[in-house]
N, C-alpha and C. Protein backbone atom coordinates (compact mmCIF):
# COMPACT_ATOMS: atom_id res chain seq x y z
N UNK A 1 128.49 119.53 134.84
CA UNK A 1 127.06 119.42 134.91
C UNK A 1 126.59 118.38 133.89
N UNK A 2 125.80 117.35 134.20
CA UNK A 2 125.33 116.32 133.51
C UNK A 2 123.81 117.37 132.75
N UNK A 3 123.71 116.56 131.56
CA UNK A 3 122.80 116.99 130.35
C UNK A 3 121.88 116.13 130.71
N UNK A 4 120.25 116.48 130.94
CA UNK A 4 119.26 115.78 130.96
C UNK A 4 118.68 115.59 129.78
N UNK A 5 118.20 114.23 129.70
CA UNK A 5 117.73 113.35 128.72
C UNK A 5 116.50 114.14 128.37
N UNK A 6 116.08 114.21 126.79
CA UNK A 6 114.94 114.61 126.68
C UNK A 6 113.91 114.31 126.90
N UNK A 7 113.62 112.82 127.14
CA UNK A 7 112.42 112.15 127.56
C UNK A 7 113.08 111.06 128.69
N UNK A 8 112.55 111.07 129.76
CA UNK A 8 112.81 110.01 130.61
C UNK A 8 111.82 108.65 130.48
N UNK A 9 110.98 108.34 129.45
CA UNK A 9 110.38 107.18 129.25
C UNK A 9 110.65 106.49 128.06
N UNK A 10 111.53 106.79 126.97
CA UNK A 10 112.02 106.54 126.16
C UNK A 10 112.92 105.16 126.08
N UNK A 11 113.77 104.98 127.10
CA UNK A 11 114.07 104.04 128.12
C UNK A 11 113.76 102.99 128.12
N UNK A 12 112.55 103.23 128.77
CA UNK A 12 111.62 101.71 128.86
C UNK A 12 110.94 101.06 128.12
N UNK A 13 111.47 101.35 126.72
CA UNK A 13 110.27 100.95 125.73
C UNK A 13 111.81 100.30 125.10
N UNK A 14 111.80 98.78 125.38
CA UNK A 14 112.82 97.81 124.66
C UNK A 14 112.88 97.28 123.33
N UNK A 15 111.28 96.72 123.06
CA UNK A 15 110.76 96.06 121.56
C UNK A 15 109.76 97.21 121.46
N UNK A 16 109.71 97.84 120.19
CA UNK A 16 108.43 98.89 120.00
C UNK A 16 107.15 97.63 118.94
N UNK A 17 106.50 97.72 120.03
CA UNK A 17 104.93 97.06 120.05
C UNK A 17 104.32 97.60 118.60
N UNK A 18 104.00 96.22 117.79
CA UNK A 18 103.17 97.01 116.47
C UNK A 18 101.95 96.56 116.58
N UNK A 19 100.72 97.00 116.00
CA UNK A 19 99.39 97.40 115.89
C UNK A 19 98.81 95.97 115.74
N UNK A 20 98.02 94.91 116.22
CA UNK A 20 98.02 93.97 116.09
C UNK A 20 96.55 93.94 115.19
N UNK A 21 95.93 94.74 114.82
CA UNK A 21 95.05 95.14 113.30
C UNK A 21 95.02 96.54 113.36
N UNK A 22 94.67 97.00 111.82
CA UNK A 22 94.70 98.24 111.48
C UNK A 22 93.39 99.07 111.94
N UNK A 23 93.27 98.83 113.66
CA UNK A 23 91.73 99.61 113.76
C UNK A 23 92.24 100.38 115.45
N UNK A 24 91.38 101.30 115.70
CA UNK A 24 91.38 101.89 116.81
C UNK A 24 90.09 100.80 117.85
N UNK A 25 91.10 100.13 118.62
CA UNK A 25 90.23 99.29 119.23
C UNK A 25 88.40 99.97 120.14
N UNK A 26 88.90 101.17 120.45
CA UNK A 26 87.56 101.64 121.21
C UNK A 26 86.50 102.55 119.94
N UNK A 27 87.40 102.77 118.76
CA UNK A 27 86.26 103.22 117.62
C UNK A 27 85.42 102.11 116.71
N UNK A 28 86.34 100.90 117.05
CA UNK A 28 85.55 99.80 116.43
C UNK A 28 84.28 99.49 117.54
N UNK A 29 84.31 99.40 119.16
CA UNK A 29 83.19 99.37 119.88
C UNK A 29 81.98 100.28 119.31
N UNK A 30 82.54 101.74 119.20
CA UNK A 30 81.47 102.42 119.32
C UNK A 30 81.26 103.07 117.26
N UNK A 31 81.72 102.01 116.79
CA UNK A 31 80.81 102.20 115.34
C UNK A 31 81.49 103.88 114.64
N UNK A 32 82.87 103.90 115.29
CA UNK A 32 83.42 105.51 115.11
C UNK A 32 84.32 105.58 113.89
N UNK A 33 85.31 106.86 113.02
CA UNK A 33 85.98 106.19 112.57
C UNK A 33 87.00 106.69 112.80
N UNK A 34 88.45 106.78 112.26
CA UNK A 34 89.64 107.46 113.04
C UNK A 34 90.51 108.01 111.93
N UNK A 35 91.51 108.83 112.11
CA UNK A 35 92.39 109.40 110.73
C UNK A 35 93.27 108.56 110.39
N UNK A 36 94.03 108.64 111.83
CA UNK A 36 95.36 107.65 112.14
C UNK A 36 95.78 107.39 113.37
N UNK A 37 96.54 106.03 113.58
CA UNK A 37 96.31 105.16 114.69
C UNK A 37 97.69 104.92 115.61
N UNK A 38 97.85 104.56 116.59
CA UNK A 38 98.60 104.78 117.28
C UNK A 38 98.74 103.69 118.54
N UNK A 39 100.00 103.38 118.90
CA UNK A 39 100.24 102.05 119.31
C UNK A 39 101.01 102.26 120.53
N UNK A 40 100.23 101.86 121.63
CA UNK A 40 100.65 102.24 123.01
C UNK A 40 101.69 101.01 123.36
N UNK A 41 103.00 102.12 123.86
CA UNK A 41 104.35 100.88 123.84
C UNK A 41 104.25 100.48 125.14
N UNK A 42 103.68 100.10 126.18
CA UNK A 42 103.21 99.87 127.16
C UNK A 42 102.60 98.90 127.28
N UNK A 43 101.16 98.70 126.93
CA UNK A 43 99.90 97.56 126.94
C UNK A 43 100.09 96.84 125.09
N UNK A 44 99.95 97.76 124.26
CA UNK A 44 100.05 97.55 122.97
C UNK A 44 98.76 97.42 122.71
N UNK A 45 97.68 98.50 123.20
CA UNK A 45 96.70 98.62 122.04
C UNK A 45 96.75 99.60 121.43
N UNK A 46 96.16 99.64 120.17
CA UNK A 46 96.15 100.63 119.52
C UNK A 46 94.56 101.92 119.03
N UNK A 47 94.84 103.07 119.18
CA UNK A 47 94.06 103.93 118.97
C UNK A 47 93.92 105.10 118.15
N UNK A 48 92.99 105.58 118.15
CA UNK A 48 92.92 107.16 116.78
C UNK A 48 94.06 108.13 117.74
N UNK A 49 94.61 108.97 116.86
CA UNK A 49 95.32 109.88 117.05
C UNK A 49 94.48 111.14 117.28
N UNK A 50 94.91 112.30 117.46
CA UNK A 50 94.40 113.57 117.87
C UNK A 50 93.92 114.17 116.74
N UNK A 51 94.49 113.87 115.55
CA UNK A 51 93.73 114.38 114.33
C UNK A 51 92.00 113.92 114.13
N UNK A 52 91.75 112.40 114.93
CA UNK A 52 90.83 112.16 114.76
C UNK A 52 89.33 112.50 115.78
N UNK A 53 88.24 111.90 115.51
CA UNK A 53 87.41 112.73 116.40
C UNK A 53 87.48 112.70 117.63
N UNK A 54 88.04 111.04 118.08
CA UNK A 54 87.72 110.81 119.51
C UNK A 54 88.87 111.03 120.34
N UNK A 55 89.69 111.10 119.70
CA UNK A 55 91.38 111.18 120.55
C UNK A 55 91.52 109.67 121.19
N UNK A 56 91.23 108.93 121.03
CA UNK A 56 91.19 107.87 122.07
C UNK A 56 92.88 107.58 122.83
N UNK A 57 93.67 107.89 121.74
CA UNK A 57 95.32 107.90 121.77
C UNK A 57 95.40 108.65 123.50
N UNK A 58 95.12 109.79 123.53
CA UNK A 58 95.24 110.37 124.42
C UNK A 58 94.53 110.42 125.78
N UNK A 59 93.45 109.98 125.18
CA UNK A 59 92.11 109.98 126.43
C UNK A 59 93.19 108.74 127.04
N UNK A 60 93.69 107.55 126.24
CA UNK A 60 94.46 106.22 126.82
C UNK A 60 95.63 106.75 127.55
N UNK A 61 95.97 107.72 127.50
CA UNK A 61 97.64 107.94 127.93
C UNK A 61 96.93 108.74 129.57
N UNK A 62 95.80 109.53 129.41
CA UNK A 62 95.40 110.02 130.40
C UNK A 62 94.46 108.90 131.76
N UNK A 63 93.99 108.32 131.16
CA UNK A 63 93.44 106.80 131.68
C UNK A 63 94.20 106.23 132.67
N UNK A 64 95.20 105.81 131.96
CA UNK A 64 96.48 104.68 132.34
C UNK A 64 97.83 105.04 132.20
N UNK A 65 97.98 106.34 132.08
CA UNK A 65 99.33 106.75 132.37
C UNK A 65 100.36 106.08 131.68
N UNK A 66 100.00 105.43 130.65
CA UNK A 66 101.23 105.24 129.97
C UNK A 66 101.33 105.93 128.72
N UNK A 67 102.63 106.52 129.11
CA UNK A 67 102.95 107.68 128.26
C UNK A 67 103.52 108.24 126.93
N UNK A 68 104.07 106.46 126.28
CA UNK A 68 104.93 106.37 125.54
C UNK A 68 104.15 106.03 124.03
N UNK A 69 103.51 106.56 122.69
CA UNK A 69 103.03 105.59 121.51
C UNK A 69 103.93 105.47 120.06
N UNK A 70 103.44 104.52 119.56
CA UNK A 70 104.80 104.71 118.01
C UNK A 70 102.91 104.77 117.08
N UNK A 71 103.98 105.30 116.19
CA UNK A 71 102.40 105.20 114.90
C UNK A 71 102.59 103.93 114.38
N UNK A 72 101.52 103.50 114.24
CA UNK A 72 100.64 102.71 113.67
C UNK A 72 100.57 102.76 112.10
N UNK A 73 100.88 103.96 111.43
CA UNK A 73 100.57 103.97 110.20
C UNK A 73 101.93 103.22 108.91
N UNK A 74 101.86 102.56 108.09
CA UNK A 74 102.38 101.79 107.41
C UNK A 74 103.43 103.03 106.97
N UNK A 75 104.68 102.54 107.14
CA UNK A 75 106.04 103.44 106.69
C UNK A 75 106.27 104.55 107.44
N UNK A 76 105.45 104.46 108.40
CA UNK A 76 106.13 105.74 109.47
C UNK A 76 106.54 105.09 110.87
N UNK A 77 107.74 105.27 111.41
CA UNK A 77 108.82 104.66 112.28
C UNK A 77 108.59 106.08 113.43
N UNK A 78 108.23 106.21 114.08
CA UNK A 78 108.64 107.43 115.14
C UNK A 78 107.93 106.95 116.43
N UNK A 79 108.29 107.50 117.79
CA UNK A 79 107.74 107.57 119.15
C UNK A 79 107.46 108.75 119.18
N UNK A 80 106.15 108.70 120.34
CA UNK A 80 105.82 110.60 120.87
C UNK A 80 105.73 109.52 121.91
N UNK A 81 106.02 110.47 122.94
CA UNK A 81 105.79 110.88 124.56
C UNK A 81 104.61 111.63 125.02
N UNK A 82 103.73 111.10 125.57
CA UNK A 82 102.49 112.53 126.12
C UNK A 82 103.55 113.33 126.85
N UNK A 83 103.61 112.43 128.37
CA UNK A 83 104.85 112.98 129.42
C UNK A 83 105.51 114.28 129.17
N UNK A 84 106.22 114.18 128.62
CA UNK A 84 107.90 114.69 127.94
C UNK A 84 106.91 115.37 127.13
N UNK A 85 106.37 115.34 126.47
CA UNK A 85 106.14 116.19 124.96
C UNK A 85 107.44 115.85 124.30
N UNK A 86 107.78 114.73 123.71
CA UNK A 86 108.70 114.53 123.10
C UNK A 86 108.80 113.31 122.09
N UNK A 87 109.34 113.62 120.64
CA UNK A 87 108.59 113.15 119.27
C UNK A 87 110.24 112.34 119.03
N UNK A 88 110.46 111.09 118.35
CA UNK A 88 111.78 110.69 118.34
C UNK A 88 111.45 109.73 117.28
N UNK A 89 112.19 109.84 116.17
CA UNK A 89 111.87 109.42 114.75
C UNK A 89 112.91 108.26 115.18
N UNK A 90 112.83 107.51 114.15
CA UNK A 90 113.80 106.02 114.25
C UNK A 90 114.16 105.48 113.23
């Protein structure tokens, strides 16, 4: 019996995409502010995390279905998966 992979989108993410400024692109529109930010390995924008007010991280993964983000925050290396529910340090 073959062992299934814990995340099947993990995969597709070749170069992990970094934050191209330190802001949540849709909290800078709307004048918002965010905890911590998060970098969609997919398109590569970046947004507030769930700690913050707007979720934008997630509202984006629900949007556009891409499922895959790394943090954004200076010295932290990890992927989460919405998909999968699945967290993979690096």
């Amino acid at each position: 019996m073959m062992s299934q992979e814990p995340c099947t989108h993990l995969p597709n993410v070749e170069d992990i995409k970094k934050a191209k400024a330190y802001e949540c692109v849709e909290c800078v529109k709307t004048g918002s502010h965010w905890m911590h930010l998060r970098t969609c390995q997919t398109c590569g924008e970046t947004h507030c995390c769930d700690s913050s007010t707007n979720q934008h991280a997630t509202k984006h993964y629900h949007a556009s279905g891409h499922p895959v983000v790394s943090s954004a925050e200076p010295g932290e290396n990890w992927l989460w998966c919405y998909a999968d529910d699945f967290f993979y340090p690096f």
